[in-house]
N, C-alpha and C. Protein backbone atom coordinates (compact mmCIF):
# COMPACT_ATOMS: atom_id res chain seq x y z
N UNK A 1 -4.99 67.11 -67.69
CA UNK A 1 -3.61 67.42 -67.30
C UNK A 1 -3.58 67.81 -65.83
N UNK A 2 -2.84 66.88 -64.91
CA UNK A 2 -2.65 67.46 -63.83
C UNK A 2 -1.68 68.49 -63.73
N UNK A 3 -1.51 69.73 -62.13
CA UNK A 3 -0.88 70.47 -62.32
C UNK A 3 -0.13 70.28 -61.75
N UNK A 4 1.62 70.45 -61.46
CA UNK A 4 2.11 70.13 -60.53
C UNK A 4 1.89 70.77 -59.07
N UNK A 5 2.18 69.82 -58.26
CA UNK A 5 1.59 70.13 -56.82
C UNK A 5 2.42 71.57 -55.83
N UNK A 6 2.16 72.45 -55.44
CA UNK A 6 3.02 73.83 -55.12
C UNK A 6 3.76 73.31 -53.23
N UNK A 7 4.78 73.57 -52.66
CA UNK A 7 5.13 73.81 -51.73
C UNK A 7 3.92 74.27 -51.10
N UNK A 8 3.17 74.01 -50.01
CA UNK A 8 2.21 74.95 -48.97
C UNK A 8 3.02 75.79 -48.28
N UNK A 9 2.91 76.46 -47.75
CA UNK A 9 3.30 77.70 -47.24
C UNK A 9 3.25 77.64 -46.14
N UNK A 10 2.34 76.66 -45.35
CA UNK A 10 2.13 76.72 -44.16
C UNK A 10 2.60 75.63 -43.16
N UNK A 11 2.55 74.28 -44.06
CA UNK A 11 3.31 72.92 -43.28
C UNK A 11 3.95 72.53 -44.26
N UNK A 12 4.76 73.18 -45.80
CA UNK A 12 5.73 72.72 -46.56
C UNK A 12 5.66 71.50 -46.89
N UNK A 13 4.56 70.90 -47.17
CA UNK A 13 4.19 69.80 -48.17
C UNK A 13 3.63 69.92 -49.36
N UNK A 14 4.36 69.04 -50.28
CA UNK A 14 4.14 69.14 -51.88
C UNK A 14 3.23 68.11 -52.10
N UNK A 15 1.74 68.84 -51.23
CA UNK A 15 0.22 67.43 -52.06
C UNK A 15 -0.96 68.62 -51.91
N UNK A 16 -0.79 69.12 -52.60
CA UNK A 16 -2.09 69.99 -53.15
C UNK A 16 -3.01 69.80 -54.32
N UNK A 17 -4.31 70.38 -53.70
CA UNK A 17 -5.07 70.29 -54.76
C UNK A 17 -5.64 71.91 -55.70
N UNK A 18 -5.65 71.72 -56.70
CA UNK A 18 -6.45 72.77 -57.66
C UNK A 18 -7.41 73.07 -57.37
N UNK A 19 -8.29 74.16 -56.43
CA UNK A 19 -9.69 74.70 -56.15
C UNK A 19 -10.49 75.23 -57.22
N UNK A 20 -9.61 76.11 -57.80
CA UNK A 20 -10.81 77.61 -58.56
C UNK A 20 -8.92 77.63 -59.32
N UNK A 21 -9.25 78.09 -61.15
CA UNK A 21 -8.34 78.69 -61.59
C UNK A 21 -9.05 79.83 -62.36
N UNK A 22 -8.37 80.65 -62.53
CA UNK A 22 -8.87 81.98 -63.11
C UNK A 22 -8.26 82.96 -63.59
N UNK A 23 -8.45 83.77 -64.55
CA UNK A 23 -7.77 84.35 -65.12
C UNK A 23 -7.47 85.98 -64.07
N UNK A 24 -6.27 86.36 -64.34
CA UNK A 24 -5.95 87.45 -63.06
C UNK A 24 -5.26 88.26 -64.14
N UNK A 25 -5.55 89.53 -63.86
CA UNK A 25 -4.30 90.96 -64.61
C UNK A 25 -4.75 91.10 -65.89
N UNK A 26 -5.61 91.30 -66.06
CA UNK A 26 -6.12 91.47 -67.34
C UNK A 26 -5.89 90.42 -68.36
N UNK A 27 -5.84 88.89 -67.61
CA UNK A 27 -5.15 87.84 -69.22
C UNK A 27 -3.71 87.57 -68.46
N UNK A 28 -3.16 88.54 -67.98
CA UNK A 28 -1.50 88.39 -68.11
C UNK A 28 -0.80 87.22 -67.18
N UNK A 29 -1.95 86.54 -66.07
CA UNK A 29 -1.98 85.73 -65.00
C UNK A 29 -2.68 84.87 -65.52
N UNK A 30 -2.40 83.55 -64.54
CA UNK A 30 -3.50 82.80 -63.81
C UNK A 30 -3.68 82.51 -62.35
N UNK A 31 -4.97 83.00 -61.47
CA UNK A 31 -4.80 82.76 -60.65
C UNK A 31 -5.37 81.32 -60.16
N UNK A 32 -4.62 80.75 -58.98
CA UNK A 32 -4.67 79.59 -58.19
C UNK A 32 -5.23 78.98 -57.26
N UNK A 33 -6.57 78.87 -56.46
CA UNK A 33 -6.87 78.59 -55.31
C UNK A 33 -6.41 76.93 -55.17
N UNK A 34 -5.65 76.89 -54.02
CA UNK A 34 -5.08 75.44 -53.71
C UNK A 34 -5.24 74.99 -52.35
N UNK A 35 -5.89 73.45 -52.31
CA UNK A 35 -5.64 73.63 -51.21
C UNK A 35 -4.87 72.15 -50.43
N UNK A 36 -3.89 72.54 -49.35
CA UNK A 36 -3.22 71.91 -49.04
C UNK A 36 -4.15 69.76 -48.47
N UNK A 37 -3.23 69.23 -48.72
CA UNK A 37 -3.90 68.11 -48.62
C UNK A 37 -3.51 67.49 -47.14
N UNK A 38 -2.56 67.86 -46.89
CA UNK A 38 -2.12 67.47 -45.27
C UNK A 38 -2.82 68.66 -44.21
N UNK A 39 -2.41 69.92 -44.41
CA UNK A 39 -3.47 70.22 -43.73
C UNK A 39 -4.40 71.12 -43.84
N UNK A 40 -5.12 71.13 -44.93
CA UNK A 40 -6.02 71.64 -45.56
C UNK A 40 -6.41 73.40 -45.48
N UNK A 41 -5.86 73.85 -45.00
CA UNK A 41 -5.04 74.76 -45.42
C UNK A 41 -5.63 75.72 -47.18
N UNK A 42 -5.91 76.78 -46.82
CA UNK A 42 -6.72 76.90 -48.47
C UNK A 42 -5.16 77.93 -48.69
N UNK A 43 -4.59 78.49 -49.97
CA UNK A 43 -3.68 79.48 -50.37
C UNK A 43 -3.82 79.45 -51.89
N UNK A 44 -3.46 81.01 -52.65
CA UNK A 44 -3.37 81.21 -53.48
C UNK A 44 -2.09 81.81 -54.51
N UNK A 45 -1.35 81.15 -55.76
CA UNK A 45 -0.93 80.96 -56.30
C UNK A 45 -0.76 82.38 -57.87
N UNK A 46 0.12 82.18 -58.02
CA UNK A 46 -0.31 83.07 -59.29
C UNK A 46 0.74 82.40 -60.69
N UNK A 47 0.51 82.01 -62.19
CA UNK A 47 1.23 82.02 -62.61
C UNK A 47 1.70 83.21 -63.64
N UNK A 48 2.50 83.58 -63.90
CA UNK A 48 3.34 84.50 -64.93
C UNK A 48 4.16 84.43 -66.25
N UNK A 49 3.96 84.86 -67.02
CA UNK A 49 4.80 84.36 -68.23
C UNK A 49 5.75 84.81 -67.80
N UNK A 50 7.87 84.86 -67.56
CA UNK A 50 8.63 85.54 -68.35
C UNK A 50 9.32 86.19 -68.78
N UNK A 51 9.53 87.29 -68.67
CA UNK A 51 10.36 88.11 -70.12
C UNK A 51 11.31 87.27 -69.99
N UNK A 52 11.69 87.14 -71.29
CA UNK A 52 12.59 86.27 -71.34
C UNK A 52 13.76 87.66 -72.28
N UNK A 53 13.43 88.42 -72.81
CA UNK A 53 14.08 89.44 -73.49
C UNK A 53 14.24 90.56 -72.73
N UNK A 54 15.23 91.21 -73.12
CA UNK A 54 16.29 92.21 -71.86
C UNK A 54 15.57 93.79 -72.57
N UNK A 55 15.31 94.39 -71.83
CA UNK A 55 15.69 96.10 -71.88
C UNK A 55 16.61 97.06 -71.36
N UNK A 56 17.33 98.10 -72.08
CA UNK A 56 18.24 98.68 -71.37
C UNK A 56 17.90 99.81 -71.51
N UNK A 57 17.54 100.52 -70.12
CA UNK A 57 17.34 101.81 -70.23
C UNK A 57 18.69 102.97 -70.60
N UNK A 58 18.47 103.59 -71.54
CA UNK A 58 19.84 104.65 -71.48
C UNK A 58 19.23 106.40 -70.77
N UNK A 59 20.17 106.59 -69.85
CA UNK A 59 20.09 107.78 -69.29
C UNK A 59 20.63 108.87 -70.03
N UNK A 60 19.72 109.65 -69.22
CA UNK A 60 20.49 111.29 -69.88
C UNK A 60 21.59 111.56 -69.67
N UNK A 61 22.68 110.72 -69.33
CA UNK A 61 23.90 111.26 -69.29
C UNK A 61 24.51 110.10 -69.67
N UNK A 62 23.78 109.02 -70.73
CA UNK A 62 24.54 108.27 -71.27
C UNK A 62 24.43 106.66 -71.25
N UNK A 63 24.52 106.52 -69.75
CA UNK A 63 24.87 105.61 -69.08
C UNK A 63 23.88 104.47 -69.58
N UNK A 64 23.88 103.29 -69.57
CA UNK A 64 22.77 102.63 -69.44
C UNK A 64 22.86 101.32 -68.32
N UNK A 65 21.43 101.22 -67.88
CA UNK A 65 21.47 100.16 -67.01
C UNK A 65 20.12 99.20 -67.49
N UNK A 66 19.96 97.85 -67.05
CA UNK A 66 19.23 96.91 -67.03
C UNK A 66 17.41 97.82 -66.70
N UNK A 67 16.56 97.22 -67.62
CA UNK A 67 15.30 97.78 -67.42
C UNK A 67 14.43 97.32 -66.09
N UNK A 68 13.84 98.05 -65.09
CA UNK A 68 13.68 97.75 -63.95
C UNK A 68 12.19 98.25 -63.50
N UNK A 69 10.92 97.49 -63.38
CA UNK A 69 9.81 98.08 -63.67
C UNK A 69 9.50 98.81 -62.35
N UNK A 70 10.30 98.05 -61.12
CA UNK A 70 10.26 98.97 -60.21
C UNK A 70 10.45 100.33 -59.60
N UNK A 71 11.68 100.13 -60.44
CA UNK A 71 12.06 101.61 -60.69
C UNK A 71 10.80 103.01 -60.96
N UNK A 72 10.27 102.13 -61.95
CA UNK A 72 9.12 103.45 -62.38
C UNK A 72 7.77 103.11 -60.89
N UNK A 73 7.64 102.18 -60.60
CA UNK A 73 7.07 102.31 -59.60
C UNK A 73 7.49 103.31 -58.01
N UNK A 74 8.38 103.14 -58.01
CA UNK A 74 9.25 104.33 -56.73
C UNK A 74 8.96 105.85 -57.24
N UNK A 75 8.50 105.57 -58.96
CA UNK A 75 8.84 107.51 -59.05
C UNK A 75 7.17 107.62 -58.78
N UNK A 76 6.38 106.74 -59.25
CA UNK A 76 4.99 106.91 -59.13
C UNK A 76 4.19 107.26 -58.01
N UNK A 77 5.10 106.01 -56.88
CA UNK A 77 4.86 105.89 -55.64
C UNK A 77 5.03 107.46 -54.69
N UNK A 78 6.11 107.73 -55.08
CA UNK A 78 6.87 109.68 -55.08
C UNK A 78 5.89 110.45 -55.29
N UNK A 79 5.43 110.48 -56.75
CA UNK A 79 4.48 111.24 -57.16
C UNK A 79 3.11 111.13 -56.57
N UNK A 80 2.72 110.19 -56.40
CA UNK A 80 1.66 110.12 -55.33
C UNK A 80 1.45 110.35 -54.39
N UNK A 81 2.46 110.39 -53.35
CA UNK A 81 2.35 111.05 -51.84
C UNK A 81 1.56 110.11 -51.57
N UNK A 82 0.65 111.23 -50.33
CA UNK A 82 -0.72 110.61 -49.67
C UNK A 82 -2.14 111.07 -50.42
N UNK A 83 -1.74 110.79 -52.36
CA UNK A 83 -3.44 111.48 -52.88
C UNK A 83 -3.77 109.68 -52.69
N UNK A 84 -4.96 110.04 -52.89
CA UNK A 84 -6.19 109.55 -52.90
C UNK A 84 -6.13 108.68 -54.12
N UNK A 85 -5.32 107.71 -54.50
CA UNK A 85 -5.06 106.79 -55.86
C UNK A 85 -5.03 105.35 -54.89
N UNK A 86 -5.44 104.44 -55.86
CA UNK A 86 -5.93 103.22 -55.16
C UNK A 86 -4.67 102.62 -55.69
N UNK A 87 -3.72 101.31 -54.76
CA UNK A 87 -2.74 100.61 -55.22
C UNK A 87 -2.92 99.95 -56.06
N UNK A 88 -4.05 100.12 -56.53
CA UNK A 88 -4.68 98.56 -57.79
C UNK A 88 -4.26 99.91 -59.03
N UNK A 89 -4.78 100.73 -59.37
CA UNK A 89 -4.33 101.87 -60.41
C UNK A 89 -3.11 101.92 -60.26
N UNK A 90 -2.21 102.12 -59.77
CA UNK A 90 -0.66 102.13 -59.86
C UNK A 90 0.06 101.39 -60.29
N UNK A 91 -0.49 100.02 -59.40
CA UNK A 91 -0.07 98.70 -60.18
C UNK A 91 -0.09 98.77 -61.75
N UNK A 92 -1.28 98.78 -62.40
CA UNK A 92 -1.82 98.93 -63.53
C UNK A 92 -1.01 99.88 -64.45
N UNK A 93 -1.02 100.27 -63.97
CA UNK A 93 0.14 101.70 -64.71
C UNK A 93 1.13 101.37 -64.72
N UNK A 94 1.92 100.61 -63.60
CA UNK A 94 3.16 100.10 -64.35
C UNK A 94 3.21 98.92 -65.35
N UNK A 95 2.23 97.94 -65.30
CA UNK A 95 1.61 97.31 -65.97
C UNK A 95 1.84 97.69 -67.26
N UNK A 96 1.53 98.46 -67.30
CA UNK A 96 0.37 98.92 -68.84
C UNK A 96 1.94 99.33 -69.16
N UNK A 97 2.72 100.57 -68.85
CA UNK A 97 3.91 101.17 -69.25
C UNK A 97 4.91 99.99 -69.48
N UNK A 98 4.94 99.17 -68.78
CA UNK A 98 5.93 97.77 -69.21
C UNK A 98 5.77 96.98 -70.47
N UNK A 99 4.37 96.89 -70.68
CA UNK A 99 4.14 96.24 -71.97
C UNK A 99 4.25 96.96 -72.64
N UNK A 100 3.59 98.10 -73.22
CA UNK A 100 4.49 99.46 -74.00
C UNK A 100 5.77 99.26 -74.39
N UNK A 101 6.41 99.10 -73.09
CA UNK A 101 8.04 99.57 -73.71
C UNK A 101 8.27 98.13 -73.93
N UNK A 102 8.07 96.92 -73.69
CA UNK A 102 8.36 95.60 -74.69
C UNK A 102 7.64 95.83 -75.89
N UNK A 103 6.64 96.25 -76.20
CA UNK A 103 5.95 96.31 -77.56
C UNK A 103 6.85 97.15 -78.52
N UNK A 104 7.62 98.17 -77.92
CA UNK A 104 7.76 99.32 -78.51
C UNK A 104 9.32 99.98 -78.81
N UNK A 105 10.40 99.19 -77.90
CA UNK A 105 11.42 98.96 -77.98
C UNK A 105 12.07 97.59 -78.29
N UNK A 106 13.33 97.43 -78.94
CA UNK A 106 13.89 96.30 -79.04
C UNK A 106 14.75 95.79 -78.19
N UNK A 107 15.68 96.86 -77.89
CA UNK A 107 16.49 96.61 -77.04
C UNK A 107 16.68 97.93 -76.12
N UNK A 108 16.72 99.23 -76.42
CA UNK A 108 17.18 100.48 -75.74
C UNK A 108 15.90 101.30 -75.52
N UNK A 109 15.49 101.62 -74.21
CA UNK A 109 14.95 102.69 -74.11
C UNK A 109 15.28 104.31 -73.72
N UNK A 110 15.21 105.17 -73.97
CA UNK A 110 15.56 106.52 -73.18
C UNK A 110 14.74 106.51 -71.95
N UNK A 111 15.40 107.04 -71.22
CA UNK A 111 14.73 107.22 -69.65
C UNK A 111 13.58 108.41 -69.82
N UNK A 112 14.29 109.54 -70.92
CA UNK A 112 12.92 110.13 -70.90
C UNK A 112 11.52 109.72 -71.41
N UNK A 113 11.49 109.12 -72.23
CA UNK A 113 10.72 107.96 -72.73
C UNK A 113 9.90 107.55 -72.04
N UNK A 114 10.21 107.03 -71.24
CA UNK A 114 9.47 106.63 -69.95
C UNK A 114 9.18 107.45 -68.83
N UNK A 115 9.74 108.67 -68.90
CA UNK A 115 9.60 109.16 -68.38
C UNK A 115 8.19 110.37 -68.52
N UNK A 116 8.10 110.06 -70.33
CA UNK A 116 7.40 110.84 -70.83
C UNK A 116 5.63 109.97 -70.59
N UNK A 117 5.71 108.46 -70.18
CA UNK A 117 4.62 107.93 -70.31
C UNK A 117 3.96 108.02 -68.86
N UNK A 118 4.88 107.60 -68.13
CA UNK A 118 4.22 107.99 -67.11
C UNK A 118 3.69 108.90 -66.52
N UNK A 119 4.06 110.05 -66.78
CA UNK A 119 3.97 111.45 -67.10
C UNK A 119 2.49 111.34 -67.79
N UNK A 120 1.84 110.99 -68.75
CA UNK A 120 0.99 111.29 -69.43
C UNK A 120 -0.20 110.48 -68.36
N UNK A 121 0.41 109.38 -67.94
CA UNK A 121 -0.61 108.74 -67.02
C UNK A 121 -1.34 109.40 -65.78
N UNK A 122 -0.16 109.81 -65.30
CA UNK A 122 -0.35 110.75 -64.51
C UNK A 122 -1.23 112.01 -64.50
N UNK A 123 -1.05 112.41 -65.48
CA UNK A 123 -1.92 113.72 -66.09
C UNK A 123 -3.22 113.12 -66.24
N UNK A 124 -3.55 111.75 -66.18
CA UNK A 124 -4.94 111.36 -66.47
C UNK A 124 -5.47 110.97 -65.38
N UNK A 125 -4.73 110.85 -64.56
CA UNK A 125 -4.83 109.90 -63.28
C UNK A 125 -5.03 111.16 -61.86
N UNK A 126 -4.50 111.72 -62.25
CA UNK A 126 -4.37 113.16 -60.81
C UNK A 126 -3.47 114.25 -61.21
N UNK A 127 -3.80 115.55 -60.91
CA UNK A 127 -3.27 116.75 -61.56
C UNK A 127 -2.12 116.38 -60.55
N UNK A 128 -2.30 116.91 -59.01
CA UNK A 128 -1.26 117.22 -58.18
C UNK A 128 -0.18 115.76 -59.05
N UNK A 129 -0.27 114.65 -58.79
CA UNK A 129 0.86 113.45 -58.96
C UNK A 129 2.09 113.60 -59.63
N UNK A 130 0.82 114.10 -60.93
CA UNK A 130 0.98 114.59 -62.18
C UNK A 130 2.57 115.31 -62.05
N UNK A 131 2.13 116.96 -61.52
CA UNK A 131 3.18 117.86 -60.95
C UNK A 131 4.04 117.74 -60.31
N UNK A 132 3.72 116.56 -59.22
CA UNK A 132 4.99 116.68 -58.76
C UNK A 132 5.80 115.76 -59.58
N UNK A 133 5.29 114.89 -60.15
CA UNK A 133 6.50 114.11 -61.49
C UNK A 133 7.04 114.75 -62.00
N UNK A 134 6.37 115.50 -63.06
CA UNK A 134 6.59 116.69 -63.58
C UNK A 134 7.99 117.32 -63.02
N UNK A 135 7.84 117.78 -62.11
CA UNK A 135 9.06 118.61 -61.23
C UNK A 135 10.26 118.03 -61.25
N UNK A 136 9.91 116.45 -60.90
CA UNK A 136 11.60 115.68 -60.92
C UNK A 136 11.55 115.78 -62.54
N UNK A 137 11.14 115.05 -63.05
CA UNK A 137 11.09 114.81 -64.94
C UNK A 137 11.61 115.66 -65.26
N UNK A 138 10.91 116.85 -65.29
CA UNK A 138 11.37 118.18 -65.82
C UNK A 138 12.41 118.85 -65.75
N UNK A 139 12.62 118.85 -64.28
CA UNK A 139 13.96 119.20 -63.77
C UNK A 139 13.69 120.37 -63.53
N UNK A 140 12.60 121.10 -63.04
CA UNK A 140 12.06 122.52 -62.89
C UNK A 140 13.18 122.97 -62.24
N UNK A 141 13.82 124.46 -62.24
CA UNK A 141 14.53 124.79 -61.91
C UNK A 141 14.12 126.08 -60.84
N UNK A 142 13.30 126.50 -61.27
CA UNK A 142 12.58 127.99 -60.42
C UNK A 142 11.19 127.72 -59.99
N UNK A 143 10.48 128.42 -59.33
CA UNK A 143 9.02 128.51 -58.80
C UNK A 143 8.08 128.95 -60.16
N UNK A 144 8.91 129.70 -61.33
CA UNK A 144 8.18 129.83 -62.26
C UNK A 144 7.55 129.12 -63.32
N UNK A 145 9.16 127.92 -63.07
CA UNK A 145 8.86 126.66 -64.16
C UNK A 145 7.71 125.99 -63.50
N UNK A 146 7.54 125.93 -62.56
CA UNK A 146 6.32 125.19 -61.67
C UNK A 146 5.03 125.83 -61.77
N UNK A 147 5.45 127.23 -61.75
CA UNK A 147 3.85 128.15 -62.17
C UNK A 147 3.16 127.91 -63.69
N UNK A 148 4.28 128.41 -64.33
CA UNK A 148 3.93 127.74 -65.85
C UNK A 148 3.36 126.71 -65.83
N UNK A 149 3.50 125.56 -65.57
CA UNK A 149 3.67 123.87 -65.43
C UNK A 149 2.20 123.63 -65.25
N UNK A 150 1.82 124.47 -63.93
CA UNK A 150 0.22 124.34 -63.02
C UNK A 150 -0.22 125.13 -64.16
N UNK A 151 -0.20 125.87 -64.69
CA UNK A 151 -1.05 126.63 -65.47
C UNK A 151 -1.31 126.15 -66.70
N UNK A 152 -0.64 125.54 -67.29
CA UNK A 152 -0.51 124.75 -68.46
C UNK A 152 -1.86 123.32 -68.47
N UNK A 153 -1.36 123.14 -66.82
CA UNK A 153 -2.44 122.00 -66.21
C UNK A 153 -3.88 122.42 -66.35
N UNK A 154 -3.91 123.49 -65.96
CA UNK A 154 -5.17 124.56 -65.60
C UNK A 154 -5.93 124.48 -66.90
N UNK A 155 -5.58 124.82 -67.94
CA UNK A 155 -5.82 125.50 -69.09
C UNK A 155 -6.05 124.23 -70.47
N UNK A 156 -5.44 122.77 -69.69
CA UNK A 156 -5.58 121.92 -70.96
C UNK A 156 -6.35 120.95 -71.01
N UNK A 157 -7.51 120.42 -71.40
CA UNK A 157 -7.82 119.37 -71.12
C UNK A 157 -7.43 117.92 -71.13
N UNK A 158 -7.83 117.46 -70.01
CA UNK A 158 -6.96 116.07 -69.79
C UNK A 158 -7.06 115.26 -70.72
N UNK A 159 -5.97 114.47 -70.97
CA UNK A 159 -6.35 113.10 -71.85
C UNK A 159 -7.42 112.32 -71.19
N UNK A 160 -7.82 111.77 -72.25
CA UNK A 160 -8.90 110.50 -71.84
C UNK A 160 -8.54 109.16 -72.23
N UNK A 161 -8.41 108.18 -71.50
CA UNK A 161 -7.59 107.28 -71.83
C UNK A 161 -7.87 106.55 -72.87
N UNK A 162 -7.49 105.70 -73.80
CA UNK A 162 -7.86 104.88 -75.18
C UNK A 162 -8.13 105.70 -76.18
N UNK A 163 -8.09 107.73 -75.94
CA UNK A 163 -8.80 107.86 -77.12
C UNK A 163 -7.57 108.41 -77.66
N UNK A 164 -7.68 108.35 -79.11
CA UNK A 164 -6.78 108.48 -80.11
C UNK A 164 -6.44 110.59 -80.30
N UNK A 165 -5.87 110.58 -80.57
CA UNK A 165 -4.91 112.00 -81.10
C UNK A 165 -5.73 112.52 -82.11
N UNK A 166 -6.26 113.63 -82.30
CA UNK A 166 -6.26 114.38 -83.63
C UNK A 166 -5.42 115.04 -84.18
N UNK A 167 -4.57 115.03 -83.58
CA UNK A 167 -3.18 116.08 -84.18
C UNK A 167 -2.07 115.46 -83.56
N UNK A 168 -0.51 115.39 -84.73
CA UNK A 168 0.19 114.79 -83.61
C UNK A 168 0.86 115.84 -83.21
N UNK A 169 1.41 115.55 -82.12
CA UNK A 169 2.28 116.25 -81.02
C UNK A 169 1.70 117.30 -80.27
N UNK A 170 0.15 117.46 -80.30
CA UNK A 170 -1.16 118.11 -79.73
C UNK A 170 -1.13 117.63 -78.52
């Protein structure tokens, strides 16, 4: 099966060839090495399944809007500041939280919901991030809700990722 040939990027001719294909994103890709036939030119490609099915986030005050994975990326991005988290882990995390909420919703999600996962990622991923999510999420209102919050941090051990619950709501 040939593939169809991509626009080049560089002199906008449709005669490329297939280099290297490979699997990218854990499965969720394929990636593309192509290379242009006019002027040889090497570039890479990615394909994507999709969604073809809608999510609607509903807010705490009701409202609902269209599900937006970026969105949770801006609060992550927030929560991160300038720590020390690699853009490939972030990515991943929204990743991972997107398929979740298609696995796991039909049509409506709560914002806290999501708000609650990332949140947990976070807690696995970096205390500070963690907190300052926490703070918007939460909606901390005083320096105490924040003391509590760190101390709570202090005192619990972190999740570890993949492993299962012994208790629920533990």
């Amino acid at each position: 099966m040939r593939l169809p040939p991509m626009i080049c990027p560089f002199c906008k001719a449709d005669d490329d060839s297939v280099i290297d294909s490979r699997e990218a994103d854990s499965g969720a890709a394929v990636r593309r090495r192509r290379e242009c036939n006019q002027c040889k030119r090497r570039f890479t490609t990615y394909e994507r399944v999709e969604r073809t099915e809608r999510l609607t986030v509903v807010k705490r005050d009701g409202t609902r809007v269209p599900f937006n994975a970026d969105n949770i990326m801006r609060g992550i991005l927030a929560a991160c500041g300038k720590r020390p988290i690699a853009a490939e882990a972030k990515e991943e995390m929204v990743r991972q939280i997107e398929d979740e909420l298609y696995r796991d919703f039909e049509k409506e999600v709560p914002s806290v919901e999501i708000g609650r996962r990332v949140a947990r990622r976070l807690r696995a991923l970096d205390d500070i991030a963690y907190i300052r999510f926490a703070s918007e999420h939460e909606d901390f209102r005083t320096i105490e809700d924040i003391a509590a919050e760190v101390k709570a941090v202090q005192e619990s051990p972190k999740d570890v990722p993949d492993q299962r619950r012994l208790f629920d709501g533990a």
